[in-house]
N, C-alpha and C. Protein backbone atom coordinates (compact mmCIF):
# COMPACT_ATOMS: atom_id res chain seq x y z
N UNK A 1 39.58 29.16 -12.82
CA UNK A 1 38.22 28.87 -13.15
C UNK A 1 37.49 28.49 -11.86
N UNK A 2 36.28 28.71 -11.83
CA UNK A 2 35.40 28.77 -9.97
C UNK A 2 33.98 28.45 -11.01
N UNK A 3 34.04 26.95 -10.29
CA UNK A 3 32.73 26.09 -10.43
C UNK A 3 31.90 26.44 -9.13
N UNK A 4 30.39 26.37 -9.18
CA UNK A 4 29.60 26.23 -8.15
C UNK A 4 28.62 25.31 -8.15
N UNK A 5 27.90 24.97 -7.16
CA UNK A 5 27.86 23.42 -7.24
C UNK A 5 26.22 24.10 -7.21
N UNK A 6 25.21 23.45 -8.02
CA UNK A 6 23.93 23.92 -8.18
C UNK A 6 22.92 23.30 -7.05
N UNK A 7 22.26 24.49 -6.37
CA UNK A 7 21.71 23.95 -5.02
C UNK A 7 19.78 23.56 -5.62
N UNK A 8 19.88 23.19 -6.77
CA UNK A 8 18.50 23.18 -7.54
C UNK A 8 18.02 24.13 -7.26
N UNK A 9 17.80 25.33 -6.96
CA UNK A 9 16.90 26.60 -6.43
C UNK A 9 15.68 26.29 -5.99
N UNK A 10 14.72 26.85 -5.84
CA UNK A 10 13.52 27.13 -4.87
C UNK A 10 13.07 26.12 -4.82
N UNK A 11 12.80 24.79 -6.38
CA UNK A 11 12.18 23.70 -5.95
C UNK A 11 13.21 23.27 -5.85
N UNK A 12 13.42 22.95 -5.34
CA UNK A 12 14.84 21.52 -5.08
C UNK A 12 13.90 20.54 -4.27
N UNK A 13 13.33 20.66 -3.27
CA UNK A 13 12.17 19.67 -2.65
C UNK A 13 11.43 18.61 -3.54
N UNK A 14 10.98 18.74 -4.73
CA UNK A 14 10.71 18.54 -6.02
C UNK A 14 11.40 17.67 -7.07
N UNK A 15 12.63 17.74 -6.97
CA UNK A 15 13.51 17.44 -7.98
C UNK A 15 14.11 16.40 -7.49
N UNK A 16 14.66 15.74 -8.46
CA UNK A 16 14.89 14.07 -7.99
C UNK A 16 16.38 14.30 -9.17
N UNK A 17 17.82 14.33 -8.12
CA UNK A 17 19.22 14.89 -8.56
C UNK A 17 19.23 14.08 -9.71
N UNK A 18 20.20 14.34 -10.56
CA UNK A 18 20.49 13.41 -11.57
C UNK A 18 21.57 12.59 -10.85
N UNK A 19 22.32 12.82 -10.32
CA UNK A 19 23.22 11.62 -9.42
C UNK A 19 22.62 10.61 -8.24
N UNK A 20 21.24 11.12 -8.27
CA UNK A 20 20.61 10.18 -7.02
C UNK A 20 20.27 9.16 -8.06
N UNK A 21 20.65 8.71 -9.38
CA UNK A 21 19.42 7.59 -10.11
C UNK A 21 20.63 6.81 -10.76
N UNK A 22 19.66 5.69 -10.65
CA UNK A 22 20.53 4.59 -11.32
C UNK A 22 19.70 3.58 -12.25
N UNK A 23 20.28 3.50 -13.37
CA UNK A 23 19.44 3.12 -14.62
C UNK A 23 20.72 1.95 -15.28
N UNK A 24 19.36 1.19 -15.52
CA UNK A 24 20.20 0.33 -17.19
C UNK A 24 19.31 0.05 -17.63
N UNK A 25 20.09 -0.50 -19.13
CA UNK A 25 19.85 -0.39 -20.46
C UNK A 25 19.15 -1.67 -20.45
N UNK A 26 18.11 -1.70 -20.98
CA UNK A 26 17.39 -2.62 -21.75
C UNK A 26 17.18 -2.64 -23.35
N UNK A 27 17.15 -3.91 -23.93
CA UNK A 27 17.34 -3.51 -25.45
C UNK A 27 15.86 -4.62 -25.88
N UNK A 28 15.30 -4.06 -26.40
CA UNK A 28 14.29 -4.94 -26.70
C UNK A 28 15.19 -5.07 -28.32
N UNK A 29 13.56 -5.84 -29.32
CA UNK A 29 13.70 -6.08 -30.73
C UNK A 29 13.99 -4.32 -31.54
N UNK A 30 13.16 -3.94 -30.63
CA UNK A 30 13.28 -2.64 -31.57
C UNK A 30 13.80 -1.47 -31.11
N UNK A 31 14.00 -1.22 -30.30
CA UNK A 31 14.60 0.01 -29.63
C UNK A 31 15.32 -0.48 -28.21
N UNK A 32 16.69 0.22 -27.77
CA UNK A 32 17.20 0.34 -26.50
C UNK A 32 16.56 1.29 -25.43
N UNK A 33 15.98 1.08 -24.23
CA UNK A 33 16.06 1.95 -23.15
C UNK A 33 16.53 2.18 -22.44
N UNK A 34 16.54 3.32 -21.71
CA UNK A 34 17.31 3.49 -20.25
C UNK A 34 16.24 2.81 -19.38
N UNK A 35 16.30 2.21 -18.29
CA UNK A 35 15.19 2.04 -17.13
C UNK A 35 15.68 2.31 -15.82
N UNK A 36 14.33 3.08 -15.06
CA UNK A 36 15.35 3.49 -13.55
C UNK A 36 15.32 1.98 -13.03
N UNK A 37 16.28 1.95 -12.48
CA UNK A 37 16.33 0.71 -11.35
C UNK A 37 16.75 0.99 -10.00
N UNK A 38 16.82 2.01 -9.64
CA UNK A 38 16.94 2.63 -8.05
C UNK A 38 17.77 3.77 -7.82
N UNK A 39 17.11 4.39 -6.54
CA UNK A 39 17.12 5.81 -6.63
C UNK A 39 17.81 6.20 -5.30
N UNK A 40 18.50 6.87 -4.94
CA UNK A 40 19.44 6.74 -3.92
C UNK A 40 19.43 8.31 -3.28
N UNK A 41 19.13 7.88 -2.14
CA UNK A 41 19.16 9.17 -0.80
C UNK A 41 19.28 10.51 -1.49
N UNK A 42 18.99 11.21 -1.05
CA UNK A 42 19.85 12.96 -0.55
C UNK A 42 19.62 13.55 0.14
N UNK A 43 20.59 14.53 0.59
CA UNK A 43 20.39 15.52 1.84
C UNK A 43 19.00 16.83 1.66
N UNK A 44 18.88 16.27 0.72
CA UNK A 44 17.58 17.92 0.87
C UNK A 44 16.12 17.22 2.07
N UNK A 45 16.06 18.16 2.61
CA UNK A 45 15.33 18.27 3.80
C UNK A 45 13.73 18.45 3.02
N UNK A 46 12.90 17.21 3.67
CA UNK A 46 11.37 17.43 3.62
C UNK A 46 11.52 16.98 1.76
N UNK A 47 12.17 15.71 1.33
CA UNK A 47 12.07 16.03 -0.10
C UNK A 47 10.80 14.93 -0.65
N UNK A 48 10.16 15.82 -0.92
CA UNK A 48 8.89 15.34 -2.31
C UNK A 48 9.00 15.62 -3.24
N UNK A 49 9.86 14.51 -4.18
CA UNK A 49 9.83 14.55 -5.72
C UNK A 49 8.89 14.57 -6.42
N UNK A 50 8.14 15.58 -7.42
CA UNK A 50 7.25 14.94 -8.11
C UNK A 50 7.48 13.99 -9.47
N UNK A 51 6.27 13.43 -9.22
CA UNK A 51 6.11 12.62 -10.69
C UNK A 51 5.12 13.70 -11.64
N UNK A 52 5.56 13.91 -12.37
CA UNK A 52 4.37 14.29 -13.57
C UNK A 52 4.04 13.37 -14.57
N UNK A 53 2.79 13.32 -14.61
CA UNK A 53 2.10 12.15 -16.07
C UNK A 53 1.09 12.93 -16.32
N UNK A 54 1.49 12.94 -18.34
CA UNK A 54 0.34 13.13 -18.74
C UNK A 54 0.16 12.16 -20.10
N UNK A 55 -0.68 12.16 -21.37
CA UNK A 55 -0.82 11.09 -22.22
C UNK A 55 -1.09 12.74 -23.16
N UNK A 56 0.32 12.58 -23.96
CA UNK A 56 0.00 13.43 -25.18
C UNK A 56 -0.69 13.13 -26.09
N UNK A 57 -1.29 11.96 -26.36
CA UNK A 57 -2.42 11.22 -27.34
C UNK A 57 -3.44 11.43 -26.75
N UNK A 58 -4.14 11.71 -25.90
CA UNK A 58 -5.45 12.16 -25.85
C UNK A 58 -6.19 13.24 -25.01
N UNK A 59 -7.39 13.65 -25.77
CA UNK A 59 -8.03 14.67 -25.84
C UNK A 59 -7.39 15.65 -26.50
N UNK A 60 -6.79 17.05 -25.57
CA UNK A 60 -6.19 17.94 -26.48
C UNK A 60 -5.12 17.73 -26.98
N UNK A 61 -4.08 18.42 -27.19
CA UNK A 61 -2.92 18.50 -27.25
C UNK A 61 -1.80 19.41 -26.46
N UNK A 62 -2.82 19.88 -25.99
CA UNK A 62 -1.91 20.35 -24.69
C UNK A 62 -1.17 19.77 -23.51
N UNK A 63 -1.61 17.98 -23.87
CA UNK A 63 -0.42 17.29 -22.57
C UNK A 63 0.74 17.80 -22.97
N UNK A 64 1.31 17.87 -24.26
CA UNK A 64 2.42 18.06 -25.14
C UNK A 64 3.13 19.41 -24.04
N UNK A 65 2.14 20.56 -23.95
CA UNK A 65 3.07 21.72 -23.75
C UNK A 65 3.29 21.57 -21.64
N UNK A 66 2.64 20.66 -21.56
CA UNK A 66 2.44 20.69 -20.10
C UNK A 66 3.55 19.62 -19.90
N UNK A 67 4.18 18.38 -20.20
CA UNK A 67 5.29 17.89 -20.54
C UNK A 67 6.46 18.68 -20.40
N UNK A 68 6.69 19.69 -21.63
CA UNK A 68 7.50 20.31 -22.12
C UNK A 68 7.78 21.36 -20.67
N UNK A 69 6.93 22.06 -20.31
CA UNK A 69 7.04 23.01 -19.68
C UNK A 69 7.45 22.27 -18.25
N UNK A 70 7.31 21.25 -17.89
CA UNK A 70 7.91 20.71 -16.48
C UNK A 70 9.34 20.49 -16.77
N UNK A 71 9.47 19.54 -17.60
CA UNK A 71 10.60 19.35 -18.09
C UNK A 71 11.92 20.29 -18.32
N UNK A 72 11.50 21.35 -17.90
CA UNK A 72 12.34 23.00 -18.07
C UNK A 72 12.87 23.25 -16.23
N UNK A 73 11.95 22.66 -15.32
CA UNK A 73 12.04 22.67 -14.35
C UNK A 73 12.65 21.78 -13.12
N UNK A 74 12.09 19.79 -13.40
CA UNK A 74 12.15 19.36 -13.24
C UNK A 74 13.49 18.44 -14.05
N UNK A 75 13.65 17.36 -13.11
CA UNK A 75 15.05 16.11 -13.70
C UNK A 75 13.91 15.77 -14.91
N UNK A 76 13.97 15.49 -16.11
CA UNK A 76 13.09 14.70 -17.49
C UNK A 76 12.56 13.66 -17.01
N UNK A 77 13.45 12.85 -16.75
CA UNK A 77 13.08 11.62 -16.47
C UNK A 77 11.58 11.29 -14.71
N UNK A 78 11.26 12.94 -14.41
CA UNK A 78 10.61 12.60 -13.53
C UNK A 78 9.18 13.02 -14.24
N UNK A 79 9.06 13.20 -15.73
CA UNK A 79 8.20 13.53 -16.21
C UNK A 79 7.87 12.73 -17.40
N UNK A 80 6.50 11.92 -17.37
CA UNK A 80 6.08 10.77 -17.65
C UNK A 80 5.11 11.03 -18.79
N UNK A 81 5.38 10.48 -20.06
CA UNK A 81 4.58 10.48 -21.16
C UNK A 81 3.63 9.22 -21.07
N UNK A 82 2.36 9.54 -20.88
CA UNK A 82 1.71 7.64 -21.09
C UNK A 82 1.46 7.26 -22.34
N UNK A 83 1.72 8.12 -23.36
CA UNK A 83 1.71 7.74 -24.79
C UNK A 83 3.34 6.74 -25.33
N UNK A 84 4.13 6.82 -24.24
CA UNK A 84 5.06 6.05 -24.49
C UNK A 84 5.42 5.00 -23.74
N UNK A 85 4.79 5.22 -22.17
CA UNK A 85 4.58 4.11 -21.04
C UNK A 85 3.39 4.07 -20.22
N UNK A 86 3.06 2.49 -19.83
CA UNK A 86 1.92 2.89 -18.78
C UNK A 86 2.40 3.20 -17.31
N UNK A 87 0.94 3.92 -16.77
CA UNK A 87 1.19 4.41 -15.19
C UNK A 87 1.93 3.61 -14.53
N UNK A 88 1.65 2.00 -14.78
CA UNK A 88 2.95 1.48 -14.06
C UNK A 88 4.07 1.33 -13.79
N UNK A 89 4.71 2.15 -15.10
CA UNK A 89 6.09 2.15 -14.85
C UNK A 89 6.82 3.79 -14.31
N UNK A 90 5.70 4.72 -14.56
CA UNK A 90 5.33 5.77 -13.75
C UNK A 90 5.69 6.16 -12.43
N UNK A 91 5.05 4.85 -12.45
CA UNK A 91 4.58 5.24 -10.42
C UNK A 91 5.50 4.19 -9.41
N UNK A 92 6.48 3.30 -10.46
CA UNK A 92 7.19 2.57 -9.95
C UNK A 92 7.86 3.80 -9.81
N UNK A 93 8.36 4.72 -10.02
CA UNK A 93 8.83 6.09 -8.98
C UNK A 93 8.96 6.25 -7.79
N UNK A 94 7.24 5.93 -7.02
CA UNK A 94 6.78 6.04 -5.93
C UNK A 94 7.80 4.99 -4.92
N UNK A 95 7.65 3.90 -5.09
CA UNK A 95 7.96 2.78 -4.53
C UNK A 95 9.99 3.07 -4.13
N UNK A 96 10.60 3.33 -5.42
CA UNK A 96 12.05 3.75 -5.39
C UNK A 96 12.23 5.00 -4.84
N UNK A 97 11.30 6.20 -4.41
CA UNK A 97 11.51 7.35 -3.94
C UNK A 97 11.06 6.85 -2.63
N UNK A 98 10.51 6.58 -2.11
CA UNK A 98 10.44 5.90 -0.67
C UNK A 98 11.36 5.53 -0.26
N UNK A 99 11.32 4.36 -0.70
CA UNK A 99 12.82 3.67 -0.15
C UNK A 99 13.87 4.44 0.19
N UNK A 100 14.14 5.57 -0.90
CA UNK A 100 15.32 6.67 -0.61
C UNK A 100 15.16 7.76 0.19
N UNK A 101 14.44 7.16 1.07
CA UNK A 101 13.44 8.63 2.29
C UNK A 101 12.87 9.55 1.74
N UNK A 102 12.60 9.73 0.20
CA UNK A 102 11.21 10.64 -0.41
C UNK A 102 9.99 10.25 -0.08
N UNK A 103 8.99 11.54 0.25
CA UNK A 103 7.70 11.19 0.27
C UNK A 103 6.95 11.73 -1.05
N UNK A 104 7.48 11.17 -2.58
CA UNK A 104 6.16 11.27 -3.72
C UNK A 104 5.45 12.41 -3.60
N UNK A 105 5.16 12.69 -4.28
CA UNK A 105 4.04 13.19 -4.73
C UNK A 105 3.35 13.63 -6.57
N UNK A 106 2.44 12.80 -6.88
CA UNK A 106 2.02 12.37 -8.24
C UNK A 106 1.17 13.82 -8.90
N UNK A 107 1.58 14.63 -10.08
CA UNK A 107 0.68 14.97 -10.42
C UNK A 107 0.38 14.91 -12.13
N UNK A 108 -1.09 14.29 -12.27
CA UNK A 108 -1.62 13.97 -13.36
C UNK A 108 -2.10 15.26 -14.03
N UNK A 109 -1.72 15.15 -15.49
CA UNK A 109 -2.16 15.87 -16.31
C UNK A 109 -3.46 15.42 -17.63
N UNK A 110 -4.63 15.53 -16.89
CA UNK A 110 -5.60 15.34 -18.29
C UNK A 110 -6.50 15.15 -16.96
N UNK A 111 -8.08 14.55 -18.08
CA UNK A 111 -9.15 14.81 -17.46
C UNK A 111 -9.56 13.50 -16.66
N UNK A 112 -10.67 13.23 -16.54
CA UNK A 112 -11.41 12.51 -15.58
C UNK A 112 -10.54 10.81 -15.94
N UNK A 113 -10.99 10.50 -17.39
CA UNK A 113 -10.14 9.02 -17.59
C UNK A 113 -8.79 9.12 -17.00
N UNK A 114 -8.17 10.13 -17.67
CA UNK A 114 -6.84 9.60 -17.25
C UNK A 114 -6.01 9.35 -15.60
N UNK A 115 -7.26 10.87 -15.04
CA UNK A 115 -6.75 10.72 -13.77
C UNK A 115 -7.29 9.48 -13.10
N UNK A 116 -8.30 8.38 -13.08
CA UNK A 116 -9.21 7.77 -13.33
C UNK A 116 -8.08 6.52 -13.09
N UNK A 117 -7.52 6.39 -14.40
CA UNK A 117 -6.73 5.03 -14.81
C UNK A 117 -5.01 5.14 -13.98
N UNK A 118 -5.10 6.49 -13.44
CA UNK A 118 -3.05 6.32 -13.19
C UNK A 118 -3.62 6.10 -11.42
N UNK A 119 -5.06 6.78 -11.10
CA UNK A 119 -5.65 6.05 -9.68
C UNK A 119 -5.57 4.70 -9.25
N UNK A 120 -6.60 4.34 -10.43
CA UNK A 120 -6.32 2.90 -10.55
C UNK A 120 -5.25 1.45 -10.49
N UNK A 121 -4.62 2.22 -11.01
CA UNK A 121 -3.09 2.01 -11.14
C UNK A 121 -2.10 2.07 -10.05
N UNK A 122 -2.63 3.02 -9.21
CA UNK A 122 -2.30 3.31 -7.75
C UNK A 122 -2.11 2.11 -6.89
N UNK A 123 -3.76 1.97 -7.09
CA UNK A 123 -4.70 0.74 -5.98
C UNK A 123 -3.82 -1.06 -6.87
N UNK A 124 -3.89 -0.66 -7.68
CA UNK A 124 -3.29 -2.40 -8.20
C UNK A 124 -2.13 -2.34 -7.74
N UNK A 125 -1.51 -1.73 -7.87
CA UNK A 125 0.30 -1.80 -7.24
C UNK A 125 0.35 -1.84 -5.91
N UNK A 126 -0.79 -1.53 -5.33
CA UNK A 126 -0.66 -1.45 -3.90
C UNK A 126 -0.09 -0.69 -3.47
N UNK A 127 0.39 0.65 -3.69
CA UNK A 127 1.37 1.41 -3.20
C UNK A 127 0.81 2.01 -2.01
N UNK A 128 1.59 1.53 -0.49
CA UNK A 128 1.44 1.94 0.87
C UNK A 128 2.59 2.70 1.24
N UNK A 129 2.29 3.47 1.44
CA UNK A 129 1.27 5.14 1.71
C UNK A 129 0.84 5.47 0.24
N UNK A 130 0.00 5.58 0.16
CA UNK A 130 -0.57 6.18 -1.31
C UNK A 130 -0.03 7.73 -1.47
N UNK A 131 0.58 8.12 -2.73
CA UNK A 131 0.77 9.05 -2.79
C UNK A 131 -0.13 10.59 -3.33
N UNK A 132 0.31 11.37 -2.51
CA UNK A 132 -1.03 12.55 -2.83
C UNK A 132 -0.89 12.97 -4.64
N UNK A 133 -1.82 12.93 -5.17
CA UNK A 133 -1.75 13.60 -6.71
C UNK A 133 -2.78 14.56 -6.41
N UNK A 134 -2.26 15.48 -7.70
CA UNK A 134 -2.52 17.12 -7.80
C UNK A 134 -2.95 16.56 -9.04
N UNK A 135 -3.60 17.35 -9.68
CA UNK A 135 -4.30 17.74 -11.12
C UNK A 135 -4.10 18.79 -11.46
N UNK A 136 -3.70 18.75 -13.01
CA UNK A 136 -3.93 19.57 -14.39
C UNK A 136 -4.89 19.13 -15.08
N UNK A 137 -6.08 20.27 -14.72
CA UNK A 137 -6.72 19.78 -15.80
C UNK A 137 -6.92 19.64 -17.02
N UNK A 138 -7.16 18.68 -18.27
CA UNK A 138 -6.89 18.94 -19.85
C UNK A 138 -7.89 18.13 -20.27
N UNK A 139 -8.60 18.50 -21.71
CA UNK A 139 -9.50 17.54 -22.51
C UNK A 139 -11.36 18.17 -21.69
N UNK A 140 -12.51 17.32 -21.68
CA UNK A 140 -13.13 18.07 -21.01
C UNK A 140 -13.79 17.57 -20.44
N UNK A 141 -13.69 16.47 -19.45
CA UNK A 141 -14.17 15.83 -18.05
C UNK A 141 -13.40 16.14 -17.01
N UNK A 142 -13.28 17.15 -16.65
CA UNK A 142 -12.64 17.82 -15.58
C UNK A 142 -13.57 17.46 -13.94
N UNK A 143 -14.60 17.13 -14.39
CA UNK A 143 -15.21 17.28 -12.61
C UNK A 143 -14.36 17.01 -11.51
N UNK A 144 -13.49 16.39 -11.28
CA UNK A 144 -12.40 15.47 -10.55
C UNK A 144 -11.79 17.24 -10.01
N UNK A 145 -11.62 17.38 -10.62
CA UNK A 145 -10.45 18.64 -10.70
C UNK A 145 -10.97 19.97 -10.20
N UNK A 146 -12.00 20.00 -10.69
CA UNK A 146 -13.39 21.08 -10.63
C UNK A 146 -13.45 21.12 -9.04
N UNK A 147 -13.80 19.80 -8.49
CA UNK A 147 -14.15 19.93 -6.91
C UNK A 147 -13.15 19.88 -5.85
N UNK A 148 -11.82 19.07 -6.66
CA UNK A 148 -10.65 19.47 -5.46
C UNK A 148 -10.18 20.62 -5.79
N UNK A 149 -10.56 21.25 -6.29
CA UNK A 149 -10.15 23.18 -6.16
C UNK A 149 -9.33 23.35 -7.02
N UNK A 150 -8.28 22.31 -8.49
CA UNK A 150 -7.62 22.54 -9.06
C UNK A 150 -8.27 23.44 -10.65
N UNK A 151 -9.53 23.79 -10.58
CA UNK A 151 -9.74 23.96 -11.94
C UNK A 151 -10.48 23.69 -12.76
N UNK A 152 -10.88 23.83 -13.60
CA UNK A 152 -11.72 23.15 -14.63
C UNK A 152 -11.06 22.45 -15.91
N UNK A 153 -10.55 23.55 -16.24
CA UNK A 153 -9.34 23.34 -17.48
C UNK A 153 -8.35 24.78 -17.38
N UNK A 154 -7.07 24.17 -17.98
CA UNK A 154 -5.48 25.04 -17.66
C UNK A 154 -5.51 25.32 -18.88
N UNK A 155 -5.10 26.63 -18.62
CA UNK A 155 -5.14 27.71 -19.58
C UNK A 155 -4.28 27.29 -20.42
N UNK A 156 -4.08 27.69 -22.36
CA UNK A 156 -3.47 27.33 -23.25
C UNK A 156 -1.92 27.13 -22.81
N UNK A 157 -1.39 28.23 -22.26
CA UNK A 157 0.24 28.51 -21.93
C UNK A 157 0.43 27.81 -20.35
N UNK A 158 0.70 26.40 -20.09
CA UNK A 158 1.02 26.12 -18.96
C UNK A 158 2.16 26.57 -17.76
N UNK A 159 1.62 27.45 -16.86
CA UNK A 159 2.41 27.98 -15.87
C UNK A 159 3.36 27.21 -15.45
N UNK A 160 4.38 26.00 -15.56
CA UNK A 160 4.28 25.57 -14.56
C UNK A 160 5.11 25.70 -12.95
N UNK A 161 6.16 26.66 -13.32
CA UNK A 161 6.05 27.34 -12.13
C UNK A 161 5.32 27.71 -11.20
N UNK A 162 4.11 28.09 -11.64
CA UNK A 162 3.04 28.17 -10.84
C UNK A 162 2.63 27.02 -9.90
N UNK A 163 2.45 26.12 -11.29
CA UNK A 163 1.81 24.99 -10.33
C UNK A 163 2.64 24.71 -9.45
N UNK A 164 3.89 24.67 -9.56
CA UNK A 164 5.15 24.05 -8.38
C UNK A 164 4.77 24.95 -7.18
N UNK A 165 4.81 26.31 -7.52
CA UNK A 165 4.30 27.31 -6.19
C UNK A 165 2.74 26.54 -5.30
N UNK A 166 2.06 25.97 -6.21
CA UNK A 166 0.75 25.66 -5.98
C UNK A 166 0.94 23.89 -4.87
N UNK A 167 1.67 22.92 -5.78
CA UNK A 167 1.91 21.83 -5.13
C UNK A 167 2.55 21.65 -3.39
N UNK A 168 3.42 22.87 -3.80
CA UNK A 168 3.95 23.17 -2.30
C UNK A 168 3.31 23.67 -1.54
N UNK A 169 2.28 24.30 -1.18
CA UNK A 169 1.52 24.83 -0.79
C UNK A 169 0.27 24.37 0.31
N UNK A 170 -0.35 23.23 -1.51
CA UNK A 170 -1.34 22.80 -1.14
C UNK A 170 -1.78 21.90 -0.09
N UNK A 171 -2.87 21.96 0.07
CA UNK A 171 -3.35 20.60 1.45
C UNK A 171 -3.32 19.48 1.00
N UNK A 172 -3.28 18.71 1.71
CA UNK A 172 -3.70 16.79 0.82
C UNK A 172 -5.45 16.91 1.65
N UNK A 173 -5.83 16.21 0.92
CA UNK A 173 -7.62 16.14 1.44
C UNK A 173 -8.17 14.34 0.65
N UNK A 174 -8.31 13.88 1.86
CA UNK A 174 -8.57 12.42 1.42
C UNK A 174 -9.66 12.59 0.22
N UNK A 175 -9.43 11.64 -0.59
CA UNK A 175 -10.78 10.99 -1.67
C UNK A 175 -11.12 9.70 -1.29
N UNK A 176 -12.06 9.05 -1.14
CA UNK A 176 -12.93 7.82 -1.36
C UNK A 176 -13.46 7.20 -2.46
N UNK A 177 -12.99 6.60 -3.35
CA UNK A 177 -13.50 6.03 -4.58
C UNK A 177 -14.13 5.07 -4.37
């Protein structure tokens, strides 16, 4: 029998190993979780994990398929429902991918609020170096998205291969809020 050892393919830059993470269990009153609690090195060269967040509770319902469709690509756990957590526990990502010589990179799925509040969220945590976020746009306050060149609104069937082709790619271009 001849095992081969999976080199994550094209994104691997992206992907955050399942052996780089280390989690325990928390048990509240009502349910047990996993929680990351630190995230540990790897050899991939130039690596920017993304975070994806989107909030399947509001506006459309297309955070749902934009979720789903990273999640095909990406480690799960680097893809963030805010209908089940807030940005802060999100973007505590950022902070543990550093440390492990990742440089982040955040991208929000929905419109003006949401990208709005996981910003926000940014600036309270203080996270130094701020990390670059990309947009999907969803719901219909897109202007945010409209002017950094991502879009207005993403089409019903989310590419997201595409977008991964797109994240790698793209420029970072300061904002001023």
């Amino acid at each position: 029998m001849c095992f081969q050892i999976c080199d994550l393919g094209r994104f691997r830059k992206l992907i955050v190993p399942a052996n780089c993470l280390e989690v325990e269990l928390r048990r509240s009153r009502i349910r047990r979780r996993l929680y990351l609690s630190s995230v540990n090195p790897t050899a991939i060269t130039d690596w920017s994990p993304l975070i994806v967040i989107a909030n399947r509770l509001s506006g459309s319902s297309d955070a749902e398929s934009v979720l789903s469709a990273f999640r095909r690509f990406l480690n799960p756990a680097q893809v963030v429902d805010l209908a089940e957590c807030s940005p802060d526990v999100a973007l505590k990502w950022c902070g543990l991918l550093r440390s492990a010589g990742a440089a982040p990179i955040v991208v929000v799925a929905g419109g003006d609020g949401t990208i709005g509040w996981v910003l926000t969220e940014m600036y309270n945590m203080k996270l130094e170096p701020l990390a670059p976020v990309a947009v999907i746009p969803l719901g219909t306050g897109n202007d945010l998205s409209r002017v950094l060149g991502w879009g207005s609104e993403a089409c019903a069937q989310v590419d997201a291969e595409a977008i991964l082709r797109q994240v790698l790619k793209a420029d970072t271009v300061d904002l001023d809020r």
